[in-house]
N, C-alpha and C. Protein backbone atom coordinates (compact mmCIF):
# COMPACT_ATOMS: atom_id res chain seq x y z
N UNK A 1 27.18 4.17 67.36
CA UNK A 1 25.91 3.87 66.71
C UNK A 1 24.81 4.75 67.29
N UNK A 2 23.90 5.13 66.39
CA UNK A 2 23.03 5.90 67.33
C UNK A 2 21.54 5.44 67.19
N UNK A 3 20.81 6.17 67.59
CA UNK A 3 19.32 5.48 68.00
C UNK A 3 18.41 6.19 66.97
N UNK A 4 17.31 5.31 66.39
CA UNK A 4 16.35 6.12 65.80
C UNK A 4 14.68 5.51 66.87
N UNK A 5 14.09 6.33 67.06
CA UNK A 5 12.78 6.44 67.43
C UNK A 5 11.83 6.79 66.54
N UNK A 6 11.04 6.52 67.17
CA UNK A 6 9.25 6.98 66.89
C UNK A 6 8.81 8.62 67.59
N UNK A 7 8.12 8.90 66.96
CA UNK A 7 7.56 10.15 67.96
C UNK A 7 7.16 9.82 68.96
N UNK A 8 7.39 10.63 70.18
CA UNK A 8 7.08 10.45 71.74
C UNK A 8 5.26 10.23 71.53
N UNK A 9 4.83 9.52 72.96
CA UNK A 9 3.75 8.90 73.01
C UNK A 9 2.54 10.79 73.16
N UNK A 10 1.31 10.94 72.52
CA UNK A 10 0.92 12.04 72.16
C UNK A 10 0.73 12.85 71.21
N UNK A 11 1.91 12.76 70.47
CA UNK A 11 1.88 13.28 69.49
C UNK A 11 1.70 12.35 67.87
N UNK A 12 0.69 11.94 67.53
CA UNK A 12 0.22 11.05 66.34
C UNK A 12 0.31 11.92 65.34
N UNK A 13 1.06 11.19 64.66
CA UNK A 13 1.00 10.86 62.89
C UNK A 13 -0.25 10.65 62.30
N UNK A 14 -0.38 11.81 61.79
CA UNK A 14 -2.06 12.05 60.88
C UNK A 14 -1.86 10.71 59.57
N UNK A 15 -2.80 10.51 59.62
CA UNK A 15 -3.12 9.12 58.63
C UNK A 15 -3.75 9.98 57.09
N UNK A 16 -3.63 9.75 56.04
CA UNK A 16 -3.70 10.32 54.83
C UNK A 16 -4.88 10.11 55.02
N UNK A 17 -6.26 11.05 54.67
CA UNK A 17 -7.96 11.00 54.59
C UNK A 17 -7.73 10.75 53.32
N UNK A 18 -8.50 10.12 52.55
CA UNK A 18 -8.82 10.60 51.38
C UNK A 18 -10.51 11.45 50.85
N UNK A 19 -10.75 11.52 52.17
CA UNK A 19 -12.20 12.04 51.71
C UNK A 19 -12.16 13.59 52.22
N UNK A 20 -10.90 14.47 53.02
CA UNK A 20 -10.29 15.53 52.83
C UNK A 20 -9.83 16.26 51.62
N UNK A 21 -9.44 17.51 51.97
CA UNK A 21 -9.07 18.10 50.17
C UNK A 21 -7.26 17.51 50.66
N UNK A 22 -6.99 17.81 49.51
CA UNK A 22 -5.32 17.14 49.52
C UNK A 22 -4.61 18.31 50.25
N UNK A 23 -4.92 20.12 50.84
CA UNK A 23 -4.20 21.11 51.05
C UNK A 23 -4.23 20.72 52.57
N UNK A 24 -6.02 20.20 52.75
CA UNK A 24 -6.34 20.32 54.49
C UNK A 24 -4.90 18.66 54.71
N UNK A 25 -4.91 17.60 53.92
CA UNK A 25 -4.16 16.68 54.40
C UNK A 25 -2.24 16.88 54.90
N UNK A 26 -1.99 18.06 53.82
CA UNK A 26 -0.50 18.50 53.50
C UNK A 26 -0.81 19.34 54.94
N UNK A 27 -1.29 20.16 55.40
CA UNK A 27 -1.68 20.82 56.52
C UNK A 27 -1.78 20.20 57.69
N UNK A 28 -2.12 18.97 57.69
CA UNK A 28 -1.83 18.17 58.95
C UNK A 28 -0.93 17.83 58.91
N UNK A 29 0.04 17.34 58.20
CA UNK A 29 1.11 16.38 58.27
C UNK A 29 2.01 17.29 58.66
N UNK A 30 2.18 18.85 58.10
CA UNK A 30 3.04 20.03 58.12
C UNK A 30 2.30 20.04 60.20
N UNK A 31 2.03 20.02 60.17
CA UNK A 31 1.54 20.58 61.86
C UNK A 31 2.15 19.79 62.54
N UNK A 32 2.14 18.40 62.16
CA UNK A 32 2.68 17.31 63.08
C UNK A 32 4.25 17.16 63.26
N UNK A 33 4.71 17.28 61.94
CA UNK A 33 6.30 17.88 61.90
C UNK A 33 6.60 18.87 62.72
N UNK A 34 5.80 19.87 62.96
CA UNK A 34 6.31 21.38 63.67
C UNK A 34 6.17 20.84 65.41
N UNK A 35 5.04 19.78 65.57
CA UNK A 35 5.13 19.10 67.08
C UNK A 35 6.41 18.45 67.44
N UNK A 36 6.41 18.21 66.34
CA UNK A 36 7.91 16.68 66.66
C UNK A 36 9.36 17.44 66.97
N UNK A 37 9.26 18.43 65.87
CA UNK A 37 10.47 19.85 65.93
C UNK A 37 10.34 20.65 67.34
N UNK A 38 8.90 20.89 67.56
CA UNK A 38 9.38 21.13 69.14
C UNK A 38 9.71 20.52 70.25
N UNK A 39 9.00 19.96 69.96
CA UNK A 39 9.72 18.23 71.11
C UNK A 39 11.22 18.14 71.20
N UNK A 40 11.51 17.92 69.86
CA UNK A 40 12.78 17.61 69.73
C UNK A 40 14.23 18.96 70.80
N UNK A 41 12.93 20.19 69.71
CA UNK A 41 14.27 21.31 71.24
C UNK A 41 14.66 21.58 72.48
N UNK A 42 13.08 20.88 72.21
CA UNK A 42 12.59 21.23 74.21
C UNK A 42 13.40 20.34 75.08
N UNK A 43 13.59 18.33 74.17
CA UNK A 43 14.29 18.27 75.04
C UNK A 43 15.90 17.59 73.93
N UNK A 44 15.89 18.49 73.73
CA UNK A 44 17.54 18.06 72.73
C UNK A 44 18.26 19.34 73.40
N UNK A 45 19.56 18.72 73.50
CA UNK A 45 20.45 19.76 73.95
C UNK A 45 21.74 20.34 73.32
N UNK A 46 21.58 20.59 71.82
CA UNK A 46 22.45 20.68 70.81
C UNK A 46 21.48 21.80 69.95
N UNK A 47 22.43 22.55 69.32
CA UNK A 47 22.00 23.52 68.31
C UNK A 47 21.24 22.73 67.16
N UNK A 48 21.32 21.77 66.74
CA UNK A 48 21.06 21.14 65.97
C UNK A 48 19.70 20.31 65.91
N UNK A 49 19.24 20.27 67.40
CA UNK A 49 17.93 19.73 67.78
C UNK A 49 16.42 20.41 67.11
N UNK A 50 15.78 19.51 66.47
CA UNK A 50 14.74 20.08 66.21
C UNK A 50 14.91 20.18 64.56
N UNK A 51 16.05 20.14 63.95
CA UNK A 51 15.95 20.08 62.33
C UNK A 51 15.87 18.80 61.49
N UNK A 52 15.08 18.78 60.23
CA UNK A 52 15.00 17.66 59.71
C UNK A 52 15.87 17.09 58.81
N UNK A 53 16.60 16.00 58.40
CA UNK A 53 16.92 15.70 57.35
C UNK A 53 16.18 14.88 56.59
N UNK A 54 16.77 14.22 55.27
CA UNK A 54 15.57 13.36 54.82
C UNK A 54 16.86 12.75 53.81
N UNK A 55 16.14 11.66 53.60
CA UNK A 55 17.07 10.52 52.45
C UNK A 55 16.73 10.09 51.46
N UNK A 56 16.47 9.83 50.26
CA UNK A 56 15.78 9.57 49.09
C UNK A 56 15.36 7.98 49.22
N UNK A 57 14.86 7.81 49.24
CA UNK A 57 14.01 6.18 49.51
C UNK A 57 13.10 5.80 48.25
N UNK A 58 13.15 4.60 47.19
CA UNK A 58 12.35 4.05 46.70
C UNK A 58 11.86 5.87 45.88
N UNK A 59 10.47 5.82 45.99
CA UNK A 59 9.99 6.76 44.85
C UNK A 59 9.24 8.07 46.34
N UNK A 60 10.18 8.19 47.27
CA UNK A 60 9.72 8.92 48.58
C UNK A 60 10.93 9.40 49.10
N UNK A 61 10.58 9.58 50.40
CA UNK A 61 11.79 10.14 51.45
C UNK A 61 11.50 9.88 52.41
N UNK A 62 12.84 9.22 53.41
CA UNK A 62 12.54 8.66 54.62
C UNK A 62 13.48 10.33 55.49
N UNK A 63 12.01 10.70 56.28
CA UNK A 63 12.49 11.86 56.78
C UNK A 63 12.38 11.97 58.33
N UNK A 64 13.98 12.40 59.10
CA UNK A 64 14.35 12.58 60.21
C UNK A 64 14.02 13.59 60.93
N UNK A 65 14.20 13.77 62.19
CA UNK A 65 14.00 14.96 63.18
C UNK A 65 15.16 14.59 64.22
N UNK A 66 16.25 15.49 64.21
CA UNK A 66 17.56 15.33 64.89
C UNK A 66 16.99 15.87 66.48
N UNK A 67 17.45 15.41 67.45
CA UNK A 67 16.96 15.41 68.95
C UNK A 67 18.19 15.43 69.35
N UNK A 68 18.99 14.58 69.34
CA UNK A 68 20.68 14.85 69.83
C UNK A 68 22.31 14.57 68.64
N UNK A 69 23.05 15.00 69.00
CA UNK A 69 24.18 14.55 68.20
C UNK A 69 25.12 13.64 68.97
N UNK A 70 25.08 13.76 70.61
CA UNK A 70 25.96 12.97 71.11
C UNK A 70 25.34 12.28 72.55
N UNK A 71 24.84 11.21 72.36
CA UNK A 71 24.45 10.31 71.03
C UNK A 71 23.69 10.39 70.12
N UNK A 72 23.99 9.91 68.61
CA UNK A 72 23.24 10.23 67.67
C UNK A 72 21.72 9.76 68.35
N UNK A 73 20.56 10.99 68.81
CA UNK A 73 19.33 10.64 68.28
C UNK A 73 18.33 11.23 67.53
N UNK A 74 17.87 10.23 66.57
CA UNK A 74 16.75 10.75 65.37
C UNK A 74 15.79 10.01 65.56
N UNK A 75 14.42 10.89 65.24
CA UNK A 75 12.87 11.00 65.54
C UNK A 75 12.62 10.54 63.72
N UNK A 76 12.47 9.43 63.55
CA UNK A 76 11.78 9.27 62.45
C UNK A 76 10.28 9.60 62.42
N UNK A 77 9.92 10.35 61.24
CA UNK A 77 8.74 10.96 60.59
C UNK A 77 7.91 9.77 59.79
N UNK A 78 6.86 9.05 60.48
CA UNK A 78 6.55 7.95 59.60
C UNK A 78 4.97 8.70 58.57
N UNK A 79 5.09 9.52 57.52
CA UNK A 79 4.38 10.00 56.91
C UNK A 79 4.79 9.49 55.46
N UNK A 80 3.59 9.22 55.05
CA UNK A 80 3.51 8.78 53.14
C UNK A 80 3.69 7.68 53.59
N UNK A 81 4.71 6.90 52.79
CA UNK A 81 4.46 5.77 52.47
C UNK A 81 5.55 5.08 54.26
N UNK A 82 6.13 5.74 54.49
CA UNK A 82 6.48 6.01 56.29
C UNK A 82 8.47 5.36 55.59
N UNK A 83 8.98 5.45 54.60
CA UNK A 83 9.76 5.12 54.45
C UNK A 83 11.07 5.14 55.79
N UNK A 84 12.08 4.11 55.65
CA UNK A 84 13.11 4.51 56.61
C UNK A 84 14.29 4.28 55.84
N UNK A 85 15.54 4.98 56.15
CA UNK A 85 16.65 4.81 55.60
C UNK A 85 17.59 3.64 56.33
N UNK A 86 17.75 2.78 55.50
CA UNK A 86 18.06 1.53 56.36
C UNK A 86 19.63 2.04 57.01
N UNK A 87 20.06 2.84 56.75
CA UNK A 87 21.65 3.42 57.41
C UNK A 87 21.26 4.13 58.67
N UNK A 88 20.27 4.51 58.64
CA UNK A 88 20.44 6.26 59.78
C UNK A 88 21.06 5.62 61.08
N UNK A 89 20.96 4.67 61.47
CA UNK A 89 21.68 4.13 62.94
C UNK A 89 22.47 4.28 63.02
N UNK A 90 22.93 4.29 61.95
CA UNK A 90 25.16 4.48 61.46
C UNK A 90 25.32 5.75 61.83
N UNK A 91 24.82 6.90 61.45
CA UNK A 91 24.99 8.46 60.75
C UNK A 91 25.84 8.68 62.58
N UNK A 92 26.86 9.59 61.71
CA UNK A 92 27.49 10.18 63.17
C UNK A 92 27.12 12.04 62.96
N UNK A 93 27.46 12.29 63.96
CA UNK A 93 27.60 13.62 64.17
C UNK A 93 27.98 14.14 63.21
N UNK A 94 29.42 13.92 62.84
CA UNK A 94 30.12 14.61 61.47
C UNK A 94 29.34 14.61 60.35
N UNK A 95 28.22 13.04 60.46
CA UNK A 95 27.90 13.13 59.03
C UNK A 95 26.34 13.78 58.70
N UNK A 96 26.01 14.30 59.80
CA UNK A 96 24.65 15.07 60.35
C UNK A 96 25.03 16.13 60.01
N UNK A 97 25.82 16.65 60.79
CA UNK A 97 26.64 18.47 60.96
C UNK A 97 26.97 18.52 59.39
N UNK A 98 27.66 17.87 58.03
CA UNK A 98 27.81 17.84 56.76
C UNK A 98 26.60 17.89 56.03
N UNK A 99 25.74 16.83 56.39
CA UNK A 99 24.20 17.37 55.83
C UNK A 99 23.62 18.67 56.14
N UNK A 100 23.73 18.61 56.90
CA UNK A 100 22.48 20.20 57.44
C UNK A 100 23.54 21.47 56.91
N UNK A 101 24.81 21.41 56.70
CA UNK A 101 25.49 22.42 55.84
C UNK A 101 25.64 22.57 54.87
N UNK A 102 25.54 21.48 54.08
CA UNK A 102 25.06 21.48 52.55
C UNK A 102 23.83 21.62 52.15
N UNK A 103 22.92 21.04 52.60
CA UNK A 103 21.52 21.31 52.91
C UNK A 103 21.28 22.75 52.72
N UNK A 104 22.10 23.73 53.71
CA UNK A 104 21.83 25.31 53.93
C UNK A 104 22.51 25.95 53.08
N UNK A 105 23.50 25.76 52.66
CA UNK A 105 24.06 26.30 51.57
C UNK A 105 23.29 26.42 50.28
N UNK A 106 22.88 25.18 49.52
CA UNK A 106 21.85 24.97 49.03
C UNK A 106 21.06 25.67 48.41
N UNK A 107 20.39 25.40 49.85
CA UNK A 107 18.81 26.37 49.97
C UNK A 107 19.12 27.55 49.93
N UNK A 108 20.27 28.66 50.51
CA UNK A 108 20.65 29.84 50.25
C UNK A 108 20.95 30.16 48.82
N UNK A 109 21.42 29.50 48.06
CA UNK A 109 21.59 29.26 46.68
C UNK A 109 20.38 29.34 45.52
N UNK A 110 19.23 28.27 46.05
CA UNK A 110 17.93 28.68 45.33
C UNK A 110 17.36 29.51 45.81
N UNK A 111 17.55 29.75 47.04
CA UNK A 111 16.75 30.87 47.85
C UNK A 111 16.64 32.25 46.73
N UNK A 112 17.76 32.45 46.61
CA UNK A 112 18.16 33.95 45.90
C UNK A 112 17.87 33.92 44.22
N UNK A 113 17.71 32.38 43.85
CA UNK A 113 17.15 32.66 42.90
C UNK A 113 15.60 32.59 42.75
N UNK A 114 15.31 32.09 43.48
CA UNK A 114 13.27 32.35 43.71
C UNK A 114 13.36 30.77 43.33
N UNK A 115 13.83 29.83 43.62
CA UNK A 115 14.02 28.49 43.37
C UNK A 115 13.28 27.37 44.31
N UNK A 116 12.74 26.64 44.31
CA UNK A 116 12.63 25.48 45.39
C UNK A 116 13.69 25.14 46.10
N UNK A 117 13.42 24.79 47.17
CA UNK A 117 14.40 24.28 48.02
C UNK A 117 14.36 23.11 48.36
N UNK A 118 14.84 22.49 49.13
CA UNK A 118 14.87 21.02 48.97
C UNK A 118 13.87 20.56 50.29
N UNK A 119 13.86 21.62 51.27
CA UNK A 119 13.04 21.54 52.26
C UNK A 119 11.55 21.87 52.46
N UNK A 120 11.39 22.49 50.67
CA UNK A 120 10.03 22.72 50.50
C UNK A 120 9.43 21.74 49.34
N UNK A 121 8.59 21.23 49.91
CA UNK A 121 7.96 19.95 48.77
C UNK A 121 7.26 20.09 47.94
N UNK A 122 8.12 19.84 46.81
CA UNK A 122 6.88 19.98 45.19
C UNK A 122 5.67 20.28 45.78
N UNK A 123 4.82 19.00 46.73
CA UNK A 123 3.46 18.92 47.03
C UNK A 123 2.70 20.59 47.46
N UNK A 124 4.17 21.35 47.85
CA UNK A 124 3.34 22.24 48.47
C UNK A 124 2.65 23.10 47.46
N UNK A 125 3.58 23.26 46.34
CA UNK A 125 2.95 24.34 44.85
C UNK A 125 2.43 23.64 44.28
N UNK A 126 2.02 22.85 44.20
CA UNK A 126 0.95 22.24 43.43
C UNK A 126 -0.09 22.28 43.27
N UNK A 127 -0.76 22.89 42.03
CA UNK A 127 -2.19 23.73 42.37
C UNK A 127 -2.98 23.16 42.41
């Protein structure tokens, strides 16, 4: 079984402004992810430390930050509506290491066609 957390104490989860423009809000939240991703390498000791997955939740995504594989630990991302995937405690290694390879395959796939990827969010082209 493995562990899910919160982000280490320091690093806060930007709260949605609404009296911000919606690019400066996508801009914080993108900054705070890139804190959590370093955290995660600095002290994860697996190739794998520091990447996100995410799970389709309700009308959102409950999205991870992998820190170790043995033992499973994941850094839940509590942004939007802060969804969680009621499984991730379960997820083993195998089934982490299968995501993040399909995941990349994927994305190499739309990549080459000038496509979205799954790791880039509608929100971001949105004019």
């Amino acid at each position: 079984m493995g562990k899910v957390y919160d982000p280490p104490k320091g690093i806060e989860a930007p709260k949605w402004d609404h009296k911000l423009p919606r690019e400066e809000n996508i801009a914080r939240e993108h900054a705070f992810v890139e804190q959590v991703k370093a955290w995660a390498k600095e002290h994860g000791k697996w190739p794998e430390a520091g990447e996100e997955i995410s799970f389709g939740v309700a009308d959102g995504d409950a999205r991870y930050i992998i820190v170790s594989l043995a033992p499973v630990v994941l850094m839940h991302l509590p942004l939007g509506d802060a969804y969680q995937y009621p499984f991730a405690h379960r997820l083993t290694a195998k089934d982490i290491r299968g995501m993040l390879a399909l995941h990349h395959k994927v994305a190499a796939v739309l990549h080459k066609r000038g496509s979205l990827t799954r790791s880039a969010r509608y929100s971001d082209y949105q004019q």
